[in-house]
C-alpha atoms as a PDB file:
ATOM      1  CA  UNK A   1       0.000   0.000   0.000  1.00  0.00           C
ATOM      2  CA  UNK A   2       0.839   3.202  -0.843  1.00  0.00           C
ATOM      3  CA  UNK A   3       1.879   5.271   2.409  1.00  0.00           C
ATOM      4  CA  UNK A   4       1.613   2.010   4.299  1.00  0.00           C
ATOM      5  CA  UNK A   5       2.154   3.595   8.070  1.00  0.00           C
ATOM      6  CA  UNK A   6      -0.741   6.103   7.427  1.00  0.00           C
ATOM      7  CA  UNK A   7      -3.433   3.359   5.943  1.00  0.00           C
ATOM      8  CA  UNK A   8      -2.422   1.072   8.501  1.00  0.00           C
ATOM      9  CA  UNK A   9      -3.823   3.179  11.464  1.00  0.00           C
ATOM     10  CA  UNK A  10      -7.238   3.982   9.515  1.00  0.00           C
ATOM     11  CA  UNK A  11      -7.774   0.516   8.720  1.00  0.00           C
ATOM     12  CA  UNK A  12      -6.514  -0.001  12.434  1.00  0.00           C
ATOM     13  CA  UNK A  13      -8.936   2.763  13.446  1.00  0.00           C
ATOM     14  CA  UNK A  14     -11.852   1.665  11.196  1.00  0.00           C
ATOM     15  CA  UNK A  15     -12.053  -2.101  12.077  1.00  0.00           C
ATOM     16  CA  UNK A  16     -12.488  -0.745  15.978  1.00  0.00           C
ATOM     17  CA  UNK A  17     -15.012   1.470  15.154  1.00  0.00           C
ATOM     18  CA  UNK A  18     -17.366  -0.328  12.581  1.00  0.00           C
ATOM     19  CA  UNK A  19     -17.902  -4.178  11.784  1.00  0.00           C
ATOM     20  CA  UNK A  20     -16.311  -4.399   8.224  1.00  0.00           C
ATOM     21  CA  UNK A  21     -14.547  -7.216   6.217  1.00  0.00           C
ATOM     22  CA  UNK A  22     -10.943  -7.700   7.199  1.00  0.00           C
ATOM     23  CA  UNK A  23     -10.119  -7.719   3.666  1.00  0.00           C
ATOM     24  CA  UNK A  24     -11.952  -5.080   2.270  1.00  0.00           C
ATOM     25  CA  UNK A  25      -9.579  -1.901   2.730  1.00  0.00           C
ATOM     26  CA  UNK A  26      -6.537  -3.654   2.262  1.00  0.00           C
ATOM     27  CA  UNK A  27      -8.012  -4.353  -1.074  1.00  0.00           C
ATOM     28  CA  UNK A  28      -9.348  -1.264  -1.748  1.00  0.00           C
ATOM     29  CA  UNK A  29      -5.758   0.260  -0.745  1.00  0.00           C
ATOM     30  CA  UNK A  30      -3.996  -2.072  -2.896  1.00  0.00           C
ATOM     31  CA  UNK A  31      -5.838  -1.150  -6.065  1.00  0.00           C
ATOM     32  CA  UNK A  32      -5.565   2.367  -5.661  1.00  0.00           C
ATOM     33  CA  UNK A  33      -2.029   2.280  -4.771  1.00  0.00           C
ATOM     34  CA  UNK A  34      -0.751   1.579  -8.306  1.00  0.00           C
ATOM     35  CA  UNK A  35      -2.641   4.976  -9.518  1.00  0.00           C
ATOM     36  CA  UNK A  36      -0.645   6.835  -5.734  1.00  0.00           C
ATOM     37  CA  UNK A  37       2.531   5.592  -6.804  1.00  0.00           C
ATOM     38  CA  UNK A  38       2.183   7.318 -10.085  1.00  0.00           C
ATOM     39  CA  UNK A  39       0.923  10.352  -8.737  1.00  0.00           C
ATOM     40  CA  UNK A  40       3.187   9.911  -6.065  1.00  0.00           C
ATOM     41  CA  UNK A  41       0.611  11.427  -3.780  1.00  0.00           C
ATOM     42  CA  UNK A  42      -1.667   9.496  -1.179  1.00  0.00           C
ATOM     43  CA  UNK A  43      -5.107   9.260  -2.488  1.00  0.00           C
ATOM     44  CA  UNK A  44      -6.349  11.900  -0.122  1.00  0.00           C
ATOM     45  CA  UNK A  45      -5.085  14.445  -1.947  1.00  0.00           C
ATOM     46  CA  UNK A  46      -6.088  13.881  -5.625  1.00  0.00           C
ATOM     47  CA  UNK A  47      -8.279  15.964  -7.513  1.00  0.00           C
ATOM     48  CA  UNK A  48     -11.433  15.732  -8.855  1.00  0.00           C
ATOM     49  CA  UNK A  49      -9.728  14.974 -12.113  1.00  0.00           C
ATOM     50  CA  UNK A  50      -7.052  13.245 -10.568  1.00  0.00           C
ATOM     51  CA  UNK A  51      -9.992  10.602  -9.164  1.00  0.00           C
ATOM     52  CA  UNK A  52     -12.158  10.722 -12.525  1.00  0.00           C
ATOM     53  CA  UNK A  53      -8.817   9.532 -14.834  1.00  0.00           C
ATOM     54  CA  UNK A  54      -8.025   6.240 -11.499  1.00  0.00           C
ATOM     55  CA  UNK A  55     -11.753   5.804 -11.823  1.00  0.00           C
ATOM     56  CA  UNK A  56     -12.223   5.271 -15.981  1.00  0.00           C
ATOM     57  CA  UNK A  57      -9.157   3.298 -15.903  1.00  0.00           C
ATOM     58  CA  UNK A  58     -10.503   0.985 -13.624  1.00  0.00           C
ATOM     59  CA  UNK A  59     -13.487   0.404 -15.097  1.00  0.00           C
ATOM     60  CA  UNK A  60     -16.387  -0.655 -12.949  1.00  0.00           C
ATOM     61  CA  UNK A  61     -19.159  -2.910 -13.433  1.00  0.00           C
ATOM     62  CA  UNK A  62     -22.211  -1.238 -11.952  1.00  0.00           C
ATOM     63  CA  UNK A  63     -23.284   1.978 -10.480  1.00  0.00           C
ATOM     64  CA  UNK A  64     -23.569   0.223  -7.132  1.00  0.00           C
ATOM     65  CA  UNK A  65     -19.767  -0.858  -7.277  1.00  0.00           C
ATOM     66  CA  UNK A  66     -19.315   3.089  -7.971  1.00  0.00           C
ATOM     67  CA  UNK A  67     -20.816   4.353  -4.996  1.00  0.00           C
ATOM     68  CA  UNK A  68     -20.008   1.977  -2.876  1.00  0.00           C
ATOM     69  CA  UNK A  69     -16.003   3.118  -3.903  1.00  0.00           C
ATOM     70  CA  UNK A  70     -17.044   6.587  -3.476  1.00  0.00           C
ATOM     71  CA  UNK A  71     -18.208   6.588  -0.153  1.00  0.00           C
ATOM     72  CA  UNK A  72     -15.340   3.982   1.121  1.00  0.00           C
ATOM     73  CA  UNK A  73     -12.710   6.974  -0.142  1.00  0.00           C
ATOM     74  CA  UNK A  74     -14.846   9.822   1.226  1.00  0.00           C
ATOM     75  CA  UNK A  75     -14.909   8.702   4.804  1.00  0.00           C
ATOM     76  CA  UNK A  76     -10.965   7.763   4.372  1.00  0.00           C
ATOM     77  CA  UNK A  77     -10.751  11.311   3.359  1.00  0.00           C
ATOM     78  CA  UNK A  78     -12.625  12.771   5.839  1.00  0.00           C
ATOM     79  CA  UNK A  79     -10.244  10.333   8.521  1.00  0.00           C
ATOM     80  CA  UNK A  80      -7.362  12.336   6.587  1.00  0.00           C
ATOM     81  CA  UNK A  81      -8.475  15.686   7.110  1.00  0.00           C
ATOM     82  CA  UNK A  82      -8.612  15.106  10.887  1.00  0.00           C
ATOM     83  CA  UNK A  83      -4.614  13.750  10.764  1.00  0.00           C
ATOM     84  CA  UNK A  84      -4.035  17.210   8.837  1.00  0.00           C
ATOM     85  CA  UNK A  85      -3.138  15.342   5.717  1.00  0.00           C
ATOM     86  CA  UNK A  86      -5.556  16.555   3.190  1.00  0.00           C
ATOM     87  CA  UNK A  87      -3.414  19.620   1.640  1.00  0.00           C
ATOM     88  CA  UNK A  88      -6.328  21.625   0.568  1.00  0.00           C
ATOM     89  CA  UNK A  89      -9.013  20.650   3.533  1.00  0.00           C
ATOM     90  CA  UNK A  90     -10.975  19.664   0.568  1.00  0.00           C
ATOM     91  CA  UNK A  91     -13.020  16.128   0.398  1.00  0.00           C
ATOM     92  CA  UNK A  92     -12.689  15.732  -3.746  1.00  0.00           C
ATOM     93  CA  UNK A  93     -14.268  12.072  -3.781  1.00  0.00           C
ATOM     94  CA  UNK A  94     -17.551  14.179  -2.323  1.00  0.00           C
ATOM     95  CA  UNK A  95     -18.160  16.153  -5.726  1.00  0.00           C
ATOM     96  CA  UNK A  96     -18.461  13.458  -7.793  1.00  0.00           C
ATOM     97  CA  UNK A  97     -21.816  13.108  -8.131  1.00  0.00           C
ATOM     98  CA  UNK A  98     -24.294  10.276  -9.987  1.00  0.00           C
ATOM     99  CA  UNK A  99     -24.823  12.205 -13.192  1.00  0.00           C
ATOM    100  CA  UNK A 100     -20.931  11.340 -13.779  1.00  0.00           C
ATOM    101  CA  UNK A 101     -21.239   7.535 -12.839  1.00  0.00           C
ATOM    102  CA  UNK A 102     -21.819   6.553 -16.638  1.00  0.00           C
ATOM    103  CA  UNK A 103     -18.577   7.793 -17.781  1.00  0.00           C
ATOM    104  CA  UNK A 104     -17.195   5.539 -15.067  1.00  0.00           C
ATOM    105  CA  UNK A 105     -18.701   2.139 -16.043  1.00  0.00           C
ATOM    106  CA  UNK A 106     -17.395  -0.486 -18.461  1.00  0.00           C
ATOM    107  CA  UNK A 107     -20.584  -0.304 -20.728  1.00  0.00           C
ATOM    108  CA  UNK A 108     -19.540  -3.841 -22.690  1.00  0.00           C
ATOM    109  CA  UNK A 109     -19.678  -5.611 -19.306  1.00  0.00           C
ATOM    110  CA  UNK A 110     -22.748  -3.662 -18.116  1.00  0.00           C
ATOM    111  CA  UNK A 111     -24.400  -4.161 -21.010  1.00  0.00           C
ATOM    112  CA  UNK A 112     -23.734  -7.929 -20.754  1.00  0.00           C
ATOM    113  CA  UNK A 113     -25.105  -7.929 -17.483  1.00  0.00           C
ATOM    114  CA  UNK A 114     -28.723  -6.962 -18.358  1.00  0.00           C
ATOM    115  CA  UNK A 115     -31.150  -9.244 -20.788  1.00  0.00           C
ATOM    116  CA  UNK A 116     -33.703  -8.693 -22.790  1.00  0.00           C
ATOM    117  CA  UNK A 117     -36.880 -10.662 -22.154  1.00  0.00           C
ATOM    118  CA  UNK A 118     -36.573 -12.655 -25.241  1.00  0.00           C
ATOM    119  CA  UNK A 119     -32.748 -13.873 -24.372  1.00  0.00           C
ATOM    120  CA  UNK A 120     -33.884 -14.650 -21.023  1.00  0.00           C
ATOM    121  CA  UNK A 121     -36.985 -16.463 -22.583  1.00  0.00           C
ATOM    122  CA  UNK A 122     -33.756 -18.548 -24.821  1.00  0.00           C
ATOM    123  CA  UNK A 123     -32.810 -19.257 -21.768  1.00  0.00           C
ATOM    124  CA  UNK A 124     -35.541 -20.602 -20.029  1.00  0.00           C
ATOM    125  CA  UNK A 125     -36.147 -22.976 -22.628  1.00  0.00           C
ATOM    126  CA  UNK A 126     -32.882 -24.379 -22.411  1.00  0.00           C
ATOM    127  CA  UNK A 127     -33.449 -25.601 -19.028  1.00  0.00           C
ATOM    128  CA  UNK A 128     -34.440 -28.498 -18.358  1.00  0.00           C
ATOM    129  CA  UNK A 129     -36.917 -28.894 -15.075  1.00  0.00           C
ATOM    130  CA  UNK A 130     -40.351 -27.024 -15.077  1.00  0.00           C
ATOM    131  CA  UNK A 131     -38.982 -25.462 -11.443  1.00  0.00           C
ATOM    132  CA  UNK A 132     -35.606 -24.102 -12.600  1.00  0.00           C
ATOM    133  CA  UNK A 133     -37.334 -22.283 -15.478  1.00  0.00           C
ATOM    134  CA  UNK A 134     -40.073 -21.194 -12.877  1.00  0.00           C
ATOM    135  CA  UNK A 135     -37.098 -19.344 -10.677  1.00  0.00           C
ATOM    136  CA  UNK A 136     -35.510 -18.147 -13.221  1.00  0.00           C
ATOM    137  CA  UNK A 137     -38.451 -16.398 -15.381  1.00  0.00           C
ATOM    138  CA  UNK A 138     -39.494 -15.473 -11.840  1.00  0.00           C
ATOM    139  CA  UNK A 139     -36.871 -13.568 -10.574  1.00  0.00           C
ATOM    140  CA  UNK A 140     -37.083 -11.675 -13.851  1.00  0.00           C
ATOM    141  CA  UNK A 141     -40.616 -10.567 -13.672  1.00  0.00           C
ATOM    142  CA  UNK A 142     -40.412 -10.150  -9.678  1.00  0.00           C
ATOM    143  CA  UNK A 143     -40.933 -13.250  -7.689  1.00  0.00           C
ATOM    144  CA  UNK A 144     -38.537 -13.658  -5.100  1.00  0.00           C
ATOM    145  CA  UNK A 145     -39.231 -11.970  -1.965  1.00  0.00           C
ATOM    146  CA  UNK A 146     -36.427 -11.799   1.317  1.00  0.00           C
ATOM    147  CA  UNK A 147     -34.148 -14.754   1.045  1.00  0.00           C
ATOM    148  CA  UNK A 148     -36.537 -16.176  -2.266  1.00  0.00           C
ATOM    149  CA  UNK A 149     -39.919 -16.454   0.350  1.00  0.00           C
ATOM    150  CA  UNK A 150     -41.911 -16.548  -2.048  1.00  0.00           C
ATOM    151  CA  UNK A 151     -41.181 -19.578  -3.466  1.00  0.00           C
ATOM    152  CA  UNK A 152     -40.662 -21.512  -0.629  1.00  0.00           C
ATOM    153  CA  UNK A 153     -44.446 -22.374   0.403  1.00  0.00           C
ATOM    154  CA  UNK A 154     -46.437 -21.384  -2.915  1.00  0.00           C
ATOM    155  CA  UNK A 155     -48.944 -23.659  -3.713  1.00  0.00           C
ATOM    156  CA  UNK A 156     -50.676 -24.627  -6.970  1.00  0.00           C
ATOM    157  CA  UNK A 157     -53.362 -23.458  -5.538  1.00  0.00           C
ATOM    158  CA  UNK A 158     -52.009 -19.795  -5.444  1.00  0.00           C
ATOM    159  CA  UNK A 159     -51.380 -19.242  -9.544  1.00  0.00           C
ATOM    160  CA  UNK A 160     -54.579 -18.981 -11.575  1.00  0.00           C
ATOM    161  CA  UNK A 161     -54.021 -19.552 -15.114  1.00  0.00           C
ATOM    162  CA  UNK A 162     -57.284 -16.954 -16.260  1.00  0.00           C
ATOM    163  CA  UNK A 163     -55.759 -14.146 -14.539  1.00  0.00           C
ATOM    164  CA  UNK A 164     -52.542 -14.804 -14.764  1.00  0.00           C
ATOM    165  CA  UNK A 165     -51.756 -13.975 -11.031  1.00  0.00           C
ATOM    166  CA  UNK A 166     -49.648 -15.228  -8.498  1.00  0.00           C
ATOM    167  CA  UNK A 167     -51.529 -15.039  -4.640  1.00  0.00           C
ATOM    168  CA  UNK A 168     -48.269 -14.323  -2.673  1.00  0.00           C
ATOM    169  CA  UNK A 169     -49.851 -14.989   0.327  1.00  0.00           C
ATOM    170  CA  UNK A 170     -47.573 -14.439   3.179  1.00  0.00           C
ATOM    171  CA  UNK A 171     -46.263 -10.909   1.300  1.00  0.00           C
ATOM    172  CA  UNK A 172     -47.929  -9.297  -1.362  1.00  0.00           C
ATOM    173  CA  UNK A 173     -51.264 -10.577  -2.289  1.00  0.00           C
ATOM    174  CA  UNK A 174     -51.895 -11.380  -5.951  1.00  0.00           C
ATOM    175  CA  UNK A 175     -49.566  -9.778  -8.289  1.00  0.00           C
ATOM    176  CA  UNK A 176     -50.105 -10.046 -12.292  1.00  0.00           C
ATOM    177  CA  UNK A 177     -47.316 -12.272 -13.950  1.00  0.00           C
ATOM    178  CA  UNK A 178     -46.658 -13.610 -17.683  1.00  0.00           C
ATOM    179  CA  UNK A 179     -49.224 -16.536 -18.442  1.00  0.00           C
ATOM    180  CA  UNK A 180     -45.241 -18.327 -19.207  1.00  0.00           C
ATOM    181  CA  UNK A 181     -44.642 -17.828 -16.020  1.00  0.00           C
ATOM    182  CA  UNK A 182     -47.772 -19.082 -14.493  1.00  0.00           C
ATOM    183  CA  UNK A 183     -47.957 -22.029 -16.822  1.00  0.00           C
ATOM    184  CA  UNK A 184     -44.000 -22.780 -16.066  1.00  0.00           C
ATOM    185  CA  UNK A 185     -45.606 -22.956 -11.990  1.00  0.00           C
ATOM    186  CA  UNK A 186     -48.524 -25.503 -13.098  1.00  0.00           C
ATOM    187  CA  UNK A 187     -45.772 -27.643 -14.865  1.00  0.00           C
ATOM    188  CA  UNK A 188     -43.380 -27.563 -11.775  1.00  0.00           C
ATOM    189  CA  UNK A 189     -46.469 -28.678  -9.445  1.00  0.00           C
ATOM    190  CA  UNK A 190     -47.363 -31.305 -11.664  1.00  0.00           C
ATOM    191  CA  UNK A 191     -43.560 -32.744 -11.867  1.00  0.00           C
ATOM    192  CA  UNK A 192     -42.218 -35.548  -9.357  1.00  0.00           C
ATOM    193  CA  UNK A 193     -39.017 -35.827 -10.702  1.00  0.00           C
ATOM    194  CA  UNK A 194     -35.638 -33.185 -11.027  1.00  0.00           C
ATOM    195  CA  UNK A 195     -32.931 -33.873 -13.696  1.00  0.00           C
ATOM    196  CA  UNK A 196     -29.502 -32.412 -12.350  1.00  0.00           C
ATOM    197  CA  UNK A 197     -28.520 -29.952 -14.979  1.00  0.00           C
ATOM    198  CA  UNK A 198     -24.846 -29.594 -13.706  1.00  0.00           C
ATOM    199  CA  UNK A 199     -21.859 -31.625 -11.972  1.00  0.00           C
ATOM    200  CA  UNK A 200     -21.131 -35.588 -12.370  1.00  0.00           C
ATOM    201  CA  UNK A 201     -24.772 -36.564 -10.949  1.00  0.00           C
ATOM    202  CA  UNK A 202     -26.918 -38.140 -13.606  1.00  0.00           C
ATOM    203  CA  UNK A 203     -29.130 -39.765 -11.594  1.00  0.00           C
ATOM    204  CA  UNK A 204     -33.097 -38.324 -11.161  1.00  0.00           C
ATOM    205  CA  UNK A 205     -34.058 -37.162  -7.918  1.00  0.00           C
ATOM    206  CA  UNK A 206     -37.484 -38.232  -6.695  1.00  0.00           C
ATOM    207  CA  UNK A 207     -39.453 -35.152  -5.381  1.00  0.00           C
ATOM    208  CA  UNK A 208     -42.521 -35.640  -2.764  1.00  0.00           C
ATOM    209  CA  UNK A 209     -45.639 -35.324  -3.769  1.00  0.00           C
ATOM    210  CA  UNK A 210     -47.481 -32.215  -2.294  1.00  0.00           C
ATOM    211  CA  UNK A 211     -49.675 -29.016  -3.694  1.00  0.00           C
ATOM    212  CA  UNK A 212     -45.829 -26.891  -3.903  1.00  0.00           C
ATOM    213  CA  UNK A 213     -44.669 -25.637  -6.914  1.00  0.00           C
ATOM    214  CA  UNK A 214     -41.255 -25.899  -6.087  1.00  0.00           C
ATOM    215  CA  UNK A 215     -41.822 -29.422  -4.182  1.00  0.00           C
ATOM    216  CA  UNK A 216     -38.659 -31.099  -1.684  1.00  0.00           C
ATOM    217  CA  UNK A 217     -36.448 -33.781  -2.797  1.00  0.00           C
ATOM    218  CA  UNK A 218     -37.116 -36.984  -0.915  1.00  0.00           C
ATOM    219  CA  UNK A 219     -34.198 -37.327   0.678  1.00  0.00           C
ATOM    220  CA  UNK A 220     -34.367 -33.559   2.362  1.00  0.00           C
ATOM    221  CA  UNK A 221     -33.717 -33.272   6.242  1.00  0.00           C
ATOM    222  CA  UNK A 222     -36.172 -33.300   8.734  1.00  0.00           C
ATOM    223  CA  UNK A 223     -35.430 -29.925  10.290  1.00  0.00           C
ATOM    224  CA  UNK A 224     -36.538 -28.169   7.334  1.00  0.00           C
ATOM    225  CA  UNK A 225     -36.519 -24.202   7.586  1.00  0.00           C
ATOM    226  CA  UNK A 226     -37.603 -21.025   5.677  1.00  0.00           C
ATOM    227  CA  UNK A 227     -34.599 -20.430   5.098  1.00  0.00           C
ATOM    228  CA  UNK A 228     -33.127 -23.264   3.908  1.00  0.00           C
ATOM    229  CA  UNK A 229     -35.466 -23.827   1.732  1.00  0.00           C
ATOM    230  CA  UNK A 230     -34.783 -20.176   0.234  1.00  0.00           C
ATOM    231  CA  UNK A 231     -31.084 -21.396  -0.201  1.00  0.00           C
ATOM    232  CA  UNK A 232     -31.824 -24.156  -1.949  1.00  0.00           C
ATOM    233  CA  UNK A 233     -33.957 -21.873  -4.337  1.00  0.00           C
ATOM    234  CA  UNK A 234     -30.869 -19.580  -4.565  1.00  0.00           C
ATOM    235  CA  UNK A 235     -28.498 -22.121  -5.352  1.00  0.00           C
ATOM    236  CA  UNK A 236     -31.032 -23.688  -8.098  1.00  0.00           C
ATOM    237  CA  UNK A 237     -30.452 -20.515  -9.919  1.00  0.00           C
ATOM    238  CA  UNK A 238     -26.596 -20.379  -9.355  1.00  0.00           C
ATOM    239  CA  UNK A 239     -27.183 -24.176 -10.680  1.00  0.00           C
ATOM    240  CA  UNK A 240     -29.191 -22.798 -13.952  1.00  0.00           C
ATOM    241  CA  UNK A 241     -26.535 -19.688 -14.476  1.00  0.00           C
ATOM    242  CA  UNK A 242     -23.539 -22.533 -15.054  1.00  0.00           C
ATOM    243  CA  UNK A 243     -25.617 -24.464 -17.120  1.00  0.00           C
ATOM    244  CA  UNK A 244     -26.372 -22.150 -19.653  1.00  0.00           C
ATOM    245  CA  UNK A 245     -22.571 -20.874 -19.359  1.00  0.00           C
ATOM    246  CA  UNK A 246     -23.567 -17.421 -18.200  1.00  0.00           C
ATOM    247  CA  UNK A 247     -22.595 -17.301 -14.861  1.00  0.00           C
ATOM    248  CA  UNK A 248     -18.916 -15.324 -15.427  1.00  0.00           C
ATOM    249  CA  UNK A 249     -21.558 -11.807 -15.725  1.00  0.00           C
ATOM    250  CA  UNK A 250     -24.579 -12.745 -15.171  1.00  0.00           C
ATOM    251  CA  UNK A 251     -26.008 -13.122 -11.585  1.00  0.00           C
ATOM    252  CA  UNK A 252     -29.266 -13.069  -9.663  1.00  0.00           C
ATOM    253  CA  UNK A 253     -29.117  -9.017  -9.137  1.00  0.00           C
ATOM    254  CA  UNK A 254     -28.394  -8.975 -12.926  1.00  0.00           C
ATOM    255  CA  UNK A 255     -31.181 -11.028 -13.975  1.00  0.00           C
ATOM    256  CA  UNK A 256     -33.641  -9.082 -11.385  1.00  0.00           C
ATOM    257  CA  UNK A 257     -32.473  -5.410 -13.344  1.00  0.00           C
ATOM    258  CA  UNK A 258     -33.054  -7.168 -16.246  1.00  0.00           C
ATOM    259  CA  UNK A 259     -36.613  -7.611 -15.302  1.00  0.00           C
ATOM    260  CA  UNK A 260     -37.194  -4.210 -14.282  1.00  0.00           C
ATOM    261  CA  UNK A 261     -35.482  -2.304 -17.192  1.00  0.00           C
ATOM    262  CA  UNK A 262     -37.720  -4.879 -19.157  1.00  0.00           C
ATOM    263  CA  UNK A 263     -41.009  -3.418 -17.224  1.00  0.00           C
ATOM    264  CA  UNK A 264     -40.263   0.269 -17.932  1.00  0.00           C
ATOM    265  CA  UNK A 265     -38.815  -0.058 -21.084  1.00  0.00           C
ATOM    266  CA  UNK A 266     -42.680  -1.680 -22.029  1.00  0.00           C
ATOM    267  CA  UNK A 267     -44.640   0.422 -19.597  1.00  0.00           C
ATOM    268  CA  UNK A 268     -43.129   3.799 -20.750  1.00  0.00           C
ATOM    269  CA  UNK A 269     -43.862   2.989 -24.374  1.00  0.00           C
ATOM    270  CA  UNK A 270     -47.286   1.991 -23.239  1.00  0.00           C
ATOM    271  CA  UNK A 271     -47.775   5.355 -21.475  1.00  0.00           C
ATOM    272  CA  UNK A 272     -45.819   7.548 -23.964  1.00  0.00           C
ATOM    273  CA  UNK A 273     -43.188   8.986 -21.441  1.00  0.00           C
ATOM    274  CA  UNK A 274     -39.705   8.831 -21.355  1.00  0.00           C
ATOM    275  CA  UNK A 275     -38.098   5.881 -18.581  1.00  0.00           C
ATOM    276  CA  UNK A 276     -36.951   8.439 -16.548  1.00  0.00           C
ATOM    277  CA  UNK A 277     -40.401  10.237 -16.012  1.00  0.00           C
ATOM    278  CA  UNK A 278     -42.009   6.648 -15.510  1.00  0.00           C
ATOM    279  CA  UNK A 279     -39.869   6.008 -12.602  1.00  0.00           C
ATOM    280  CA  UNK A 280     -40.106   9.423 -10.801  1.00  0.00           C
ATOM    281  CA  UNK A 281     -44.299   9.075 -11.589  1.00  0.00           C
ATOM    282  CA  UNK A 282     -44.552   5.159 -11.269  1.00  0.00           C
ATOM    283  CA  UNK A 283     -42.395   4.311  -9.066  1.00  0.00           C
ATOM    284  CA  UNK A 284     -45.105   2.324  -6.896  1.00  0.00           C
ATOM    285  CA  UNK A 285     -45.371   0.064  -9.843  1.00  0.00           C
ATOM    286  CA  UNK A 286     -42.000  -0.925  -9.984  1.00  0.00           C
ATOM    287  CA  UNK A 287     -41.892  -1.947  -6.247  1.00  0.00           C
ATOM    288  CA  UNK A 288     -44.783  -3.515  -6.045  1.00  0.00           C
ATOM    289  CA  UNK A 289     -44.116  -6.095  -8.780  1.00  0.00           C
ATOM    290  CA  UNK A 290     -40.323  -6.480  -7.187  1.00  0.00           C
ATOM    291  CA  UNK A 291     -41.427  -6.762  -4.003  1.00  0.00           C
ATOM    292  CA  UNK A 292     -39.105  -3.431  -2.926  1.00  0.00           C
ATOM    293  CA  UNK A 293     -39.301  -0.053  -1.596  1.00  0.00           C
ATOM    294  CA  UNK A 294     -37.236   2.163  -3.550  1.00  0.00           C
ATOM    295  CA  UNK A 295     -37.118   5.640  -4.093  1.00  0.00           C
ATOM    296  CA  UNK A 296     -37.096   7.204  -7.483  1.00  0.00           C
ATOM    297  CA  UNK A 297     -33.909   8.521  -7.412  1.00  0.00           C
ATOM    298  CA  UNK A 298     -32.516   5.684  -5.900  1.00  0.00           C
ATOM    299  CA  UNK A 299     -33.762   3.217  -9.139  1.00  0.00           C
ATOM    300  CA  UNK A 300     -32.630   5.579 -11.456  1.00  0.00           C
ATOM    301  CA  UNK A 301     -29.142   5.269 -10.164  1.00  0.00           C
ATOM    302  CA  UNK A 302     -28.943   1.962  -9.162  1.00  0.00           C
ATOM    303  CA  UNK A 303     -30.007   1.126 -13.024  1.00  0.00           C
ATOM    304  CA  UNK A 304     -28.171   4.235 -14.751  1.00  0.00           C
ATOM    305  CA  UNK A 305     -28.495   6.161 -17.291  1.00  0.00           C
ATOM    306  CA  UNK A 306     -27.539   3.696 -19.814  1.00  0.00           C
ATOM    307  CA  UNK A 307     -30.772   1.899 -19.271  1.00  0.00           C
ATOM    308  CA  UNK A 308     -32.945   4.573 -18.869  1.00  0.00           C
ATOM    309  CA  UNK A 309     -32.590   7.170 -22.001  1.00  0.00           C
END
């Protein structure tokens, strides 16, 4: 690390103040310590151009990643300014500000990183159980709830076909979903039997018969929980992502934005508004088919403008 003494007691002085991964400053430090040495200046002192030339160089992956940096390197500055290091009591990694975050990202991976409903329909109809291509279109279109809930204890009972809607009992209610996505359900209810789609296993695996959608394999343990059952929903998708080879860029959060730049590019055109003015007007929409609670402005910048004009 680049002025190793001086990072040393923040990171000293950070991990007694706040619970944070051992690892993460020391990694943060290390990356940013090849752009120091060239500068030969400790990071608390670049300028705002200084930090916009490290920042396009290192070319991030999503706007989260962005301001997550940010705000690690703002309260390192602010630590700074307290030693007296900061040369010009100025906190530079402060003004940068979301409308810049575009510039930042590495739009070929971004742009990997969300699907458009008809490659994640390809997708779905490469797999190969009724219950993997239920998660999967369902995460898309907004079925997942804390820790995938809403999968554990659905019911065939709970998707009717003629509405196409989904009773989410223990969260939402009924939300509207894609009659694929209902019929995809009816399938996985109906199915007693799951086909391993990765690893040496060949073998079927008997599933009990019961009204679930997704139903238990009949070998599961006893002490059963919510939560485990959500895990094993989770790792079904990770399964599906390696199948189909995708799962270098392409991840659960990824296939979720997908799903709701999908929504507003198709509800905007609907309405005749830009994206931008459906989320600041409709933003109610948006959580209540994802199951969230964001702001506007929030959305906008968690998705970016790259998705939204």
């Amino acid at each position: 690390m680049y002025n190793d003494e001086l990072k040393q007691r923040y990171i000293q002085d950070k991990t007694q103040q706040t619970t944070v991964d051992e690892y993460y400053y020391p990694s943060l430090f290390k990356k940013t310590s090849v752009f120091e040495e060239q500068l030969q200046k400790d990071l608390c002192n670049f300028t705002v151009s200084e930090i916009e030339d490290m920042m396009k160089m290192w070319g991030f992956t999503s706007y989260n990643n962005i301001a997550t940096f940010l705000s690690s390197c703002s309260i390192y500055v602010n630590w700074c300014m307290n030693q007296g290091m900061v040369l010009d009591s100025q906190n530079h990694f402060a003004e940068i500000k979301p409308e810049r975050y575009s510039s930042f990202v590495d739009k070929t991976i971004y742009e990997m990183r969300i699907a458009s409903r008809e490659q994640i329909m390809e997708w779905v109809m490469e797999l190969q159980n009724p219950s993997d291509q239920f998660v999967f279109l369902g995460v898309f279109e907004g079925l997942k709830g804390k820790g995938y809930c809403e999968y554990v204890d659905l019911l065939e009972s709970d998707i009717d076909i003629k509405s196409s809607t989904i009773n989410l009992r223990n969260t939402r209610g009924k939300v509207k979903f894609s009659k694929e996505l209902c019929n995809f359900g009816l399938q996985s209810a109906e199915t007693l039997v799951y086909t391993p789609s990765t690893g040496k296993m060949s073998k079927e695996t008997k599933l009990i018969e019961s009204d679930k959608v997704i139903k238990d394999p009949v070998n599961m343990r006893s002490n059963r929980t919510m939560e485990s059952a959500g895990r094993r929903t989770y790792f079904k998708l990770l399964r599906a992502f390696n199948y189909l080879g995708i799962d270098s860029y392409f991840d659960p959060n990824s296939l979720q934005n997908s799903g709701m730049i999908d929504m507003i590019n198709r509800r905007s055109a609907e309405l005749q508004i830009s994206k931008t003015d459906y989320v600041n007007n409709y933003i109610s929409e948006i959580n209540f088919q994802y199951g969230k609670n964001y702001k506007a402005y929030g959305l906008i910048r968690k998705l970016g403008d790259i998705c939204l004009t």
